[in-house]
PDB file of N, CA and C in Angstrom:
ATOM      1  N   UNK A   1       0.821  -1.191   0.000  1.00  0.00           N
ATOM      2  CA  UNK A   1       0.000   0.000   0.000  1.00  0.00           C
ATOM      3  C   UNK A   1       0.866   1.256   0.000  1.00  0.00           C
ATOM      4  N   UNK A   2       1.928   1.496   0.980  1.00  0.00           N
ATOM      5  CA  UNK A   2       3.054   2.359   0.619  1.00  0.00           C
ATOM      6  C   UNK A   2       3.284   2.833  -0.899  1.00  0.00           C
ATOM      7  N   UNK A   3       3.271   1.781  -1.408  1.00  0.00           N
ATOM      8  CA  UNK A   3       4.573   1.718  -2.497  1.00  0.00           C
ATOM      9  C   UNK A   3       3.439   2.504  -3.469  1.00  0.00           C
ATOM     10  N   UNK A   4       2.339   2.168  -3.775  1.00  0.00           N
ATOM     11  CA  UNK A   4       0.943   2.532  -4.729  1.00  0.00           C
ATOM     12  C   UNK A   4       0.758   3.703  -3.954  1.00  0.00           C
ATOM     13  N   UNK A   5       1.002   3.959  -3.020  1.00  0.00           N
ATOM     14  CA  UNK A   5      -0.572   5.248  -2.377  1.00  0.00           C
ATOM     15  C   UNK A   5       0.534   6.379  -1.972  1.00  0.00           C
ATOM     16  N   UNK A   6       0.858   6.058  -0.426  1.00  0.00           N
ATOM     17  CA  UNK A   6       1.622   6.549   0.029  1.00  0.00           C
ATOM     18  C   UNK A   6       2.643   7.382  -0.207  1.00  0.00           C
ATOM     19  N   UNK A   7       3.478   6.682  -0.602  1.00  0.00           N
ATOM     20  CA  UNK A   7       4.496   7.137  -1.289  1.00  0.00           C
ATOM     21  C   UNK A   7       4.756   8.140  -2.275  1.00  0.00           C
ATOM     22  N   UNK A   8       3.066   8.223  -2.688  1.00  0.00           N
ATOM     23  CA  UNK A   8       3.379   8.891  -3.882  1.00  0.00           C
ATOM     24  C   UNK A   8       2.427  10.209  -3.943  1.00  0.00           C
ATOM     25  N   UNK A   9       1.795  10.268  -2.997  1.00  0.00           N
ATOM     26  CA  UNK A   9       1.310  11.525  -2.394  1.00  0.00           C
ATOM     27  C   UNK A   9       2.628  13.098  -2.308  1.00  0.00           C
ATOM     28  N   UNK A  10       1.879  13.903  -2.126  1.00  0.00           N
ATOM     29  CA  UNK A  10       2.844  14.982  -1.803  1.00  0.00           C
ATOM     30  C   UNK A  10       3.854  15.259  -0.918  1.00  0.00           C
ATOM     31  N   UNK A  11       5.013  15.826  -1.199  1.00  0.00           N
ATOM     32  CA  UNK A  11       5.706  15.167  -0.587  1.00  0.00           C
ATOM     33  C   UNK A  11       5.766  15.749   1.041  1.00  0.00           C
ATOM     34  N   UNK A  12       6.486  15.117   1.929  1.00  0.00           N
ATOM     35  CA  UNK A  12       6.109  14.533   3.500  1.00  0.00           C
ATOM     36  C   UNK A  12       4.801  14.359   4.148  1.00  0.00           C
ATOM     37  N   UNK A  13       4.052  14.000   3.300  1.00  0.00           N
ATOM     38  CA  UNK A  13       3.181  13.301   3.945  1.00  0.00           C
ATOM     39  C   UNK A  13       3.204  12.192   4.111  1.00  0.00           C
ATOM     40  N   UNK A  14       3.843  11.340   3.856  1.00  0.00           N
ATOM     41  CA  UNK A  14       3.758   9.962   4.739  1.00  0.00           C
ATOM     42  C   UNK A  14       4.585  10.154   5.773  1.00  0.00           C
ATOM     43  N   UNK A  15       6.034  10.984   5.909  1.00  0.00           N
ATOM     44  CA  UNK A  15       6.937  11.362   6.923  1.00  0.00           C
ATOM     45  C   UNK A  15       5.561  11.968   7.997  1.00  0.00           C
ATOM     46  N   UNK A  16       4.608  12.906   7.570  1.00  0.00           N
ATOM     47  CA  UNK A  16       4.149  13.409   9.039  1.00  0.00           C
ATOM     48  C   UNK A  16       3.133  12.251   9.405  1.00  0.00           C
ATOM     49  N   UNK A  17       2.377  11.487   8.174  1.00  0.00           N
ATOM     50  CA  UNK A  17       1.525  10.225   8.764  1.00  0.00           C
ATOM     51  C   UNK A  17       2.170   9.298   9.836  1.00  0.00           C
ATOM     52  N   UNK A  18       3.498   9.157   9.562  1.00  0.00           N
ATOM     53  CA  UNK A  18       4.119   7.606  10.541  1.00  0.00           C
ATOM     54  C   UNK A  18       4.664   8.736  11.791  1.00  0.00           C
ATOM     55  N   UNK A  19       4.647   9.962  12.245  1.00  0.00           N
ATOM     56  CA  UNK A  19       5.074  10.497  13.124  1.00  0.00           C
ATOM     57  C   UNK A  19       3.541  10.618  13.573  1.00  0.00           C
ATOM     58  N   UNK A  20       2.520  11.156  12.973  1.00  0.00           N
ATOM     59  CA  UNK A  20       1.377  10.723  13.807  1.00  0.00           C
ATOM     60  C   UNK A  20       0.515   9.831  14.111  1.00  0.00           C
ATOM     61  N   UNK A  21       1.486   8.577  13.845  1.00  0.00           N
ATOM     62  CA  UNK A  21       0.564   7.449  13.572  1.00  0.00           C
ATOM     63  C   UNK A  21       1.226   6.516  13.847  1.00  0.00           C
ATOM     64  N   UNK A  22       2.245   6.280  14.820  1.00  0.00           N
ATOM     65  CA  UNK A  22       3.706   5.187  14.889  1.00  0.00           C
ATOM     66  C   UNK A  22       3.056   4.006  15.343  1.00  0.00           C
ATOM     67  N   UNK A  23       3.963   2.874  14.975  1.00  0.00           N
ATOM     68  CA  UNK A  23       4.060   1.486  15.249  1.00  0.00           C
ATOM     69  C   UNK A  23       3.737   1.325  16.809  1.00  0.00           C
ATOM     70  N   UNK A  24       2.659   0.807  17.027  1.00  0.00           N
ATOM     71  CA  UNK A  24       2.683  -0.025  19.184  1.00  0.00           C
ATOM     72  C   UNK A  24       3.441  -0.526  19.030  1.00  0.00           C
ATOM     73  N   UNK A  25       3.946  -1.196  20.468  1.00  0.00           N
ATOM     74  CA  UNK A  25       5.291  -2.305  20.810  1.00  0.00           C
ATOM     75  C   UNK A  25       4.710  -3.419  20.030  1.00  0.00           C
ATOM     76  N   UNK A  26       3.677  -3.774  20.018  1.00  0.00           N
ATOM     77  CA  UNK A  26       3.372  -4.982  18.955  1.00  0.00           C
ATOM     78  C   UNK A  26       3.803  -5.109  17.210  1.00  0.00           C
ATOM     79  N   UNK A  27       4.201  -3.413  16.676  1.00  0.00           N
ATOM     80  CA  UNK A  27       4.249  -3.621  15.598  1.00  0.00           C
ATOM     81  C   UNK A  27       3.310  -2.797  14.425  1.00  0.00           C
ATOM     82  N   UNK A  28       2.137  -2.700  15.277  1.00  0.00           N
ATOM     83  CA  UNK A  28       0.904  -2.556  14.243  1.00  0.00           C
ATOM     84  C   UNK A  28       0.507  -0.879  14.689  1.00  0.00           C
ATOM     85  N   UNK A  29      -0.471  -0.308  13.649  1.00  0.00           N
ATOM     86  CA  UNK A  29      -0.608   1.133  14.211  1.00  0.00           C
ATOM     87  C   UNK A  29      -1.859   0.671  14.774  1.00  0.00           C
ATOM     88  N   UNK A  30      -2.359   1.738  15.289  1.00  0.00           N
ATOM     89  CA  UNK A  30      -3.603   1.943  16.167  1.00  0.00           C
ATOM     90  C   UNK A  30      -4.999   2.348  14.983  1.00  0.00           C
ATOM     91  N   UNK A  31      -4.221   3.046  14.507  1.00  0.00           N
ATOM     92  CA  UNK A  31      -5.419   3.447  13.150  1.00  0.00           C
ATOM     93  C   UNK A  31      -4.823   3.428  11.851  1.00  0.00           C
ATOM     94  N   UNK A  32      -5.153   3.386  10.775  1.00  0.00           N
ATOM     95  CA  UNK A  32      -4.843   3.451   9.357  1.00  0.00           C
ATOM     96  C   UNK A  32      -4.532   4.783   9.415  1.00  0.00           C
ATOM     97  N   UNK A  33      -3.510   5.317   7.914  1.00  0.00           N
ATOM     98  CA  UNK A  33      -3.295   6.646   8.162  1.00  0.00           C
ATOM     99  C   UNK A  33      -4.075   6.988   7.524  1.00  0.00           C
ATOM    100  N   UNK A  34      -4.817   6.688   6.767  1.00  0.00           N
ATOM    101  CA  UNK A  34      -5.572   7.992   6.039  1.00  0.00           C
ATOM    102  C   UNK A  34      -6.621   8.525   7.088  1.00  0.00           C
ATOM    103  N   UNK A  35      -6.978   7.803   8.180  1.00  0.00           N
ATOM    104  CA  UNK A  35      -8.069   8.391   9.424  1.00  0.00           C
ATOM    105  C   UNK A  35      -7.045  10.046   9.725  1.00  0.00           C
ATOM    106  N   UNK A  36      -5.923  10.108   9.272  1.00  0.00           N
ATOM    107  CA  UNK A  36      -5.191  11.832   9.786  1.00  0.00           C
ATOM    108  C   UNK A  36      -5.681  12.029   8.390  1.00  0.00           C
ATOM    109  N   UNK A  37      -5.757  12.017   7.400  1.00  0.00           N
ATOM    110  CA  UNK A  37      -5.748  12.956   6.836  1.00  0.00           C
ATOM    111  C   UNK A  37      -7.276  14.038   6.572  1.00  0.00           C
ATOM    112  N   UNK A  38      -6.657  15.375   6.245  1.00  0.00           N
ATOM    113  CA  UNK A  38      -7.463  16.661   6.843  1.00  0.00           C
ATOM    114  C   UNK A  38      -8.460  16.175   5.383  1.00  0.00           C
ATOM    115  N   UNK A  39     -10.190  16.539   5.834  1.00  0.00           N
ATOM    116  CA  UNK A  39     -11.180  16.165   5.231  1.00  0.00           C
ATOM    117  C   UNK A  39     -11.065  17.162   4.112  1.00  0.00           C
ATOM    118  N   UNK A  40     -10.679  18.268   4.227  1.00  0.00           N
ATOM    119  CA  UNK A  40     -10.454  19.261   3.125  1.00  0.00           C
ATOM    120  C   UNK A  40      -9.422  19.148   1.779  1.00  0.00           C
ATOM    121  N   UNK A  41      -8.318  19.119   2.308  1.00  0.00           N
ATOM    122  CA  UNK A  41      -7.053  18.842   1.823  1.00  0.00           C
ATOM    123  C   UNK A  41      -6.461  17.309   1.443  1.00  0.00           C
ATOM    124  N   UNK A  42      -6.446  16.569   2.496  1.00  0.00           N
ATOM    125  CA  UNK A  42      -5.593  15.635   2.500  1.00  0.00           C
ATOM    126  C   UNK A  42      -6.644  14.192   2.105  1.00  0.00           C
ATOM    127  N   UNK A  43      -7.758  14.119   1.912  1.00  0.00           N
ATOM    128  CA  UNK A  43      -8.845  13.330   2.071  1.00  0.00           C
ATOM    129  C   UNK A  43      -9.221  13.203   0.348  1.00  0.00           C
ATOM    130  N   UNK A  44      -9.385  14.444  -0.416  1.00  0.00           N
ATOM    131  CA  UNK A  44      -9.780  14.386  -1.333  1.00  0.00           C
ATOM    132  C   UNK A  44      -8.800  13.957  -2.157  1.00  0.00           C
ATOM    133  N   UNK A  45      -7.397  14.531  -2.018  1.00  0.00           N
ATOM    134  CA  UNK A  45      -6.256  14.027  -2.645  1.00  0.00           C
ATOM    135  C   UNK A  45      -6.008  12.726  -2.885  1.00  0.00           C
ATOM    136  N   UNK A  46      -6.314  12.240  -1.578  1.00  0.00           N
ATOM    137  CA  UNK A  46      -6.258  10.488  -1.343  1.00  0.00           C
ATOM    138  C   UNK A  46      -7.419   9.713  -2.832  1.00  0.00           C
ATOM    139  N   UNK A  47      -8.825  10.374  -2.180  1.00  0.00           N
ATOM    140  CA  UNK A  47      -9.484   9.813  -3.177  1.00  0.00           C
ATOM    141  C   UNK A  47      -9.078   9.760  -4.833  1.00  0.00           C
ATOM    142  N   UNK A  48      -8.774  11.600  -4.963  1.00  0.00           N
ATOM    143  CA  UNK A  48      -8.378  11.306  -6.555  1.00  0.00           C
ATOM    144  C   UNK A  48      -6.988  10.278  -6.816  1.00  0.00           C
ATOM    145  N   UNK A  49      -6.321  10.668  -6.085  1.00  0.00           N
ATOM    146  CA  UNK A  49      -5.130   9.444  -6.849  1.00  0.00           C
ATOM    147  C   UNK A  49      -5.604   7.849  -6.572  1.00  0.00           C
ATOM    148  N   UNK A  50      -6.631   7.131  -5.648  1.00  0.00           N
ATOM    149  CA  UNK A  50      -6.853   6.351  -5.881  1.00  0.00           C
ATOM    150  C   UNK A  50      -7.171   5.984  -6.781  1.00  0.00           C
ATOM    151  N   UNK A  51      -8.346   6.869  -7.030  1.00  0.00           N
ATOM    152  CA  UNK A  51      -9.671   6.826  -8.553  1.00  0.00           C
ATOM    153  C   UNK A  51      -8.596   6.751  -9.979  1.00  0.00           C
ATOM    154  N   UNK A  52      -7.448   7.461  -9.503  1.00  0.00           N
ATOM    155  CA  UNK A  52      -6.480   7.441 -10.685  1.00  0.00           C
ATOM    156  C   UNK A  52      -5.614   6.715 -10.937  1.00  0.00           C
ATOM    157  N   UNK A  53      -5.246   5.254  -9.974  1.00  0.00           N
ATOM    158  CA  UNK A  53      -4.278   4.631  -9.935  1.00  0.00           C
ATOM    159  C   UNK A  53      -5.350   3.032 -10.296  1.00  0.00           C
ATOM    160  N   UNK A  54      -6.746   2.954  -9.708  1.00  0.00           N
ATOM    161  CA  UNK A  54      -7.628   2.054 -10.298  1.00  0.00           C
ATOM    162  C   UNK A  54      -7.718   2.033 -12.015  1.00  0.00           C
ATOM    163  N   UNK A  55      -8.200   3.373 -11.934  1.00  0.00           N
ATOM    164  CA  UNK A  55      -8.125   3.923 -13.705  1.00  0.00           C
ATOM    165  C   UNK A  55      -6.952   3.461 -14.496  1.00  0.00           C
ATOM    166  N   UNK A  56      -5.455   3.306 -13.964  1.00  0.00           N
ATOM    167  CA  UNK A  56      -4.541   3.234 -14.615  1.00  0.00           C
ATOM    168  C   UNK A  56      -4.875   1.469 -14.282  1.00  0.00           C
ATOM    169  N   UNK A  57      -4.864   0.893 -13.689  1.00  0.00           N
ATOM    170  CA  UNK A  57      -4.512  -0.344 -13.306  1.00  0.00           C
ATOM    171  C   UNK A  57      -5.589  -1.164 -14.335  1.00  0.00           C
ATOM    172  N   UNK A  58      -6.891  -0.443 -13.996  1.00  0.00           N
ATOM    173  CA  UNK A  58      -7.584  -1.401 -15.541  1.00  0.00           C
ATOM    174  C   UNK A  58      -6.761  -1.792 -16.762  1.00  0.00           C
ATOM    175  N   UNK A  59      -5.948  -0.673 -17.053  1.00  0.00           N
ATOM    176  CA  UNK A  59      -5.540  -0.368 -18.900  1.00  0.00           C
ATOM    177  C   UNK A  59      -4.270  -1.483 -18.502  1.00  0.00           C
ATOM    178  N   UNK A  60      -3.351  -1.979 -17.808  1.00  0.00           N
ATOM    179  CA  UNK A  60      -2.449  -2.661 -17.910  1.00  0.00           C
ATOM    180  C   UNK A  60      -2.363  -4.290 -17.682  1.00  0.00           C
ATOM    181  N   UNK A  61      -1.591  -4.983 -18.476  1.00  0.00           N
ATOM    182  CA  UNK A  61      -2.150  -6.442 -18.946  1.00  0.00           C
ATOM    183  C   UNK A  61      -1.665  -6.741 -17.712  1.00  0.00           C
ATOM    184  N   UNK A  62      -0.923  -6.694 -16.858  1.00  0.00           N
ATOM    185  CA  UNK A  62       0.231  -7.633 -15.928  1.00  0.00           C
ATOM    186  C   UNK A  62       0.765  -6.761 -14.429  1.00  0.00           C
ATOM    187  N   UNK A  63       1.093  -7.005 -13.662  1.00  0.00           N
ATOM    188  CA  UNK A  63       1.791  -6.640 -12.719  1.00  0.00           C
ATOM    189  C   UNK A  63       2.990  -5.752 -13.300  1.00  0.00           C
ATOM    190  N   UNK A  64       3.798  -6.114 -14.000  1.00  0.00           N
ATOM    191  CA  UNK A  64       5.020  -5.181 -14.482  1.00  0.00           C
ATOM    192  C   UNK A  64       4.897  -4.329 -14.989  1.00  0.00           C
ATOM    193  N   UNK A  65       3.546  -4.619 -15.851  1.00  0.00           N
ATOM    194  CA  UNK A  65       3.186  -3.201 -16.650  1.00  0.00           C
ATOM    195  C   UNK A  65       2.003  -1.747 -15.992  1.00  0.00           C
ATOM    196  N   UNK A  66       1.534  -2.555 -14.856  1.00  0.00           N
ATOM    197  CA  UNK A  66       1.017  -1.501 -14.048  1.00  0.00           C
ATOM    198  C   UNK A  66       2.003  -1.110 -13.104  1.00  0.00           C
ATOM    199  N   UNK A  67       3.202  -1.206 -12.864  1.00  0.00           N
ATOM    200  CA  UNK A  67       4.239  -0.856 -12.787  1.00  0.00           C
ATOM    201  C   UNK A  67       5.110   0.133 -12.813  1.00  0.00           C
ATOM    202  N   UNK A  68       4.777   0.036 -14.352  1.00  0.00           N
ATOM    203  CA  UNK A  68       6.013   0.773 -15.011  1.00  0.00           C
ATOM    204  C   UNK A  68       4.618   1.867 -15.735  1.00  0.00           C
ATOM    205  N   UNK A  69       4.103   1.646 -15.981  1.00  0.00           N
ATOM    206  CA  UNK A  69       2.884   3.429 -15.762  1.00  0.00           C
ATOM    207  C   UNK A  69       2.616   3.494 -14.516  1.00  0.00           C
ATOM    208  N   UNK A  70       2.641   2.935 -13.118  1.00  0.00           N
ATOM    209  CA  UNK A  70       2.179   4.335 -12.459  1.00  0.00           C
ATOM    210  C   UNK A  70       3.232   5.238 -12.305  1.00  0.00           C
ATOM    211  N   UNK A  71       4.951   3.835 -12.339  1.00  0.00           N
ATOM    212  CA  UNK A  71       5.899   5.533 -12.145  1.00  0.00           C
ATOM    213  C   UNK A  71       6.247   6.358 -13.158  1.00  0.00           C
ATOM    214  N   UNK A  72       5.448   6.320 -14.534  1.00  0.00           N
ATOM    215  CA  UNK A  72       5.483   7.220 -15.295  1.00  0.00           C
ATOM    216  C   UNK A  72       4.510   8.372 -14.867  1.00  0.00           C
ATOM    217  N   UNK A  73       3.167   7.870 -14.433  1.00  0.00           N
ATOM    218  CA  UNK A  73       2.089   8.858 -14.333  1.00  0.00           C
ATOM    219  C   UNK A  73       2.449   9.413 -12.462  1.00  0.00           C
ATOM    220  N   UNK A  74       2.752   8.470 -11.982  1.00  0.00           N
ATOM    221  CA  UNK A  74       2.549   9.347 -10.552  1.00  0.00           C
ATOM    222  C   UNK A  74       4.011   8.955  -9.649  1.00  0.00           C
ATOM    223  N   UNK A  75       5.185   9.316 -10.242  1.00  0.00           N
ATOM    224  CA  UNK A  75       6.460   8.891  -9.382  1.00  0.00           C
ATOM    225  C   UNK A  75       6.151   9.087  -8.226  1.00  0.00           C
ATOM    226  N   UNK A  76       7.202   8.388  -7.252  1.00  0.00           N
ATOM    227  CA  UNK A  76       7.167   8.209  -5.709  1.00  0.00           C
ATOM    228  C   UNK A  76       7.853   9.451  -5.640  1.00  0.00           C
ATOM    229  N   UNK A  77       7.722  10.185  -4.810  1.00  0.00           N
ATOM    230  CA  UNK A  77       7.851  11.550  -4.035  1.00  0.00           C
ATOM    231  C   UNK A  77       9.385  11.183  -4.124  1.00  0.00           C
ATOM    232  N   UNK A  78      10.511  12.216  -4.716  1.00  0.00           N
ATOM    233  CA  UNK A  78      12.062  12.056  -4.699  1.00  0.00           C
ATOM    234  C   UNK A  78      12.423  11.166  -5.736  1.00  0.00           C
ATOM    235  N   UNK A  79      11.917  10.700  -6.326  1.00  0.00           N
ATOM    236  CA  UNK A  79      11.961   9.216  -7.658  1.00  0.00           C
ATOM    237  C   UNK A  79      12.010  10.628  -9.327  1.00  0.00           C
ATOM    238  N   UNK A  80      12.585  10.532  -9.991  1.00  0.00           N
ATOM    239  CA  UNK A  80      12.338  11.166 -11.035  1.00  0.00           C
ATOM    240  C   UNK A  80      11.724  10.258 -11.834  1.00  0.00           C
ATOM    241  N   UNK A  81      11.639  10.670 -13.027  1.00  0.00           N
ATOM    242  CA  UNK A  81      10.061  10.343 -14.303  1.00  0.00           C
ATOM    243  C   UNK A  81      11.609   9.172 -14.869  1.00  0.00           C
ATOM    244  N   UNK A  82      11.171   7.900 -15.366  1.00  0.00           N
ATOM    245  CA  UNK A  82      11.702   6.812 -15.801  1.00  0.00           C
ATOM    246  C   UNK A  82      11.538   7.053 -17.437  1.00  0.00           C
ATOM    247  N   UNK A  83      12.684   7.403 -18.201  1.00  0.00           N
ATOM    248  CA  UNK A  83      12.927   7.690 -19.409  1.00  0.00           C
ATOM    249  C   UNK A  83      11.846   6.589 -20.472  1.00  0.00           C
ATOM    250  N   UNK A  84      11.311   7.220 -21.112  1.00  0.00           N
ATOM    251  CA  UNK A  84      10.915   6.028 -22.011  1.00  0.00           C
ATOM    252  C   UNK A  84      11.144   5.811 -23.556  1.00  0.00           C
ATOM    253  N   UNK A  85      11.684   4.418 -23.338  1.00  0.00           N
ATOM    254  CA  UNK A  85      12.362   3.929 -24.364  1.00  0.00           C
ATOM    255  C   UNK A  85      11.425   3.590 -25.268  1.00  0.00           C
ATOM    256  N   UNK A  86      10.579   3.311 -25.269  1.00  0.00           N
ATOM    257  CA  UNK A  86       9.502   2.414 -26.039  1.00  0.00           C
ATOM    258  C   UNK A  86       9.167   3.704 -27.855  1.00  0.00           C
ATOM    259  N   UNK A  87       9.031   4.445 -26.962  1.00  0.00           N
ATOM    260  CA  UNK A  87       8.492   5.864 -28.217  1.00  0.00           C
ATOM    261  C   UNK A  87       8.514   6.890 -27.530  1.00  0.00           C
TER     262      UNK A  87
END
């Protein structure tokens, strides 16, 4: 979920999610992070890049190839755009 969602949100927001949202001694959080994020701002964002990462995930035949478009369409926060060779 990181790697698809998280990650690829604006950047430090997952840095301030896991500072407000840390691991119990067991391991596990107490709540999911998107329960922080602000209903205005941070809520709707979530939704559209979901709606946009489903959208992308229909169009691709395989695991590798939904892949290799989302980090064309939505790189991980610090990741630059992956040259494309194809055309």
């Amino acid at each position: 979920m990181n790697d698809i969602v998280y990650d690829r949100l604006a950047p430090g927001v997952k840095r301030e999610l896991k500072r407000l949202n840390p691991p119990t001694e067991g391991g596990y959080r107490k709540c999911k992070h998107f329960q922080y994020l602000i209903d205005d701002y941070g809520a709707p964002a979530l939704r559209e890049h979901l709606r946009n990462v489903i959208f992308l995930m229909r169009a691709c035949q395989d695991r590798d190839d939904s892949k290799r478009r989302l980090g064309r369409a939505a790189p991980k926060q610090g990741d630059t755009m992956p040259p494309d060779f194809d055309g």
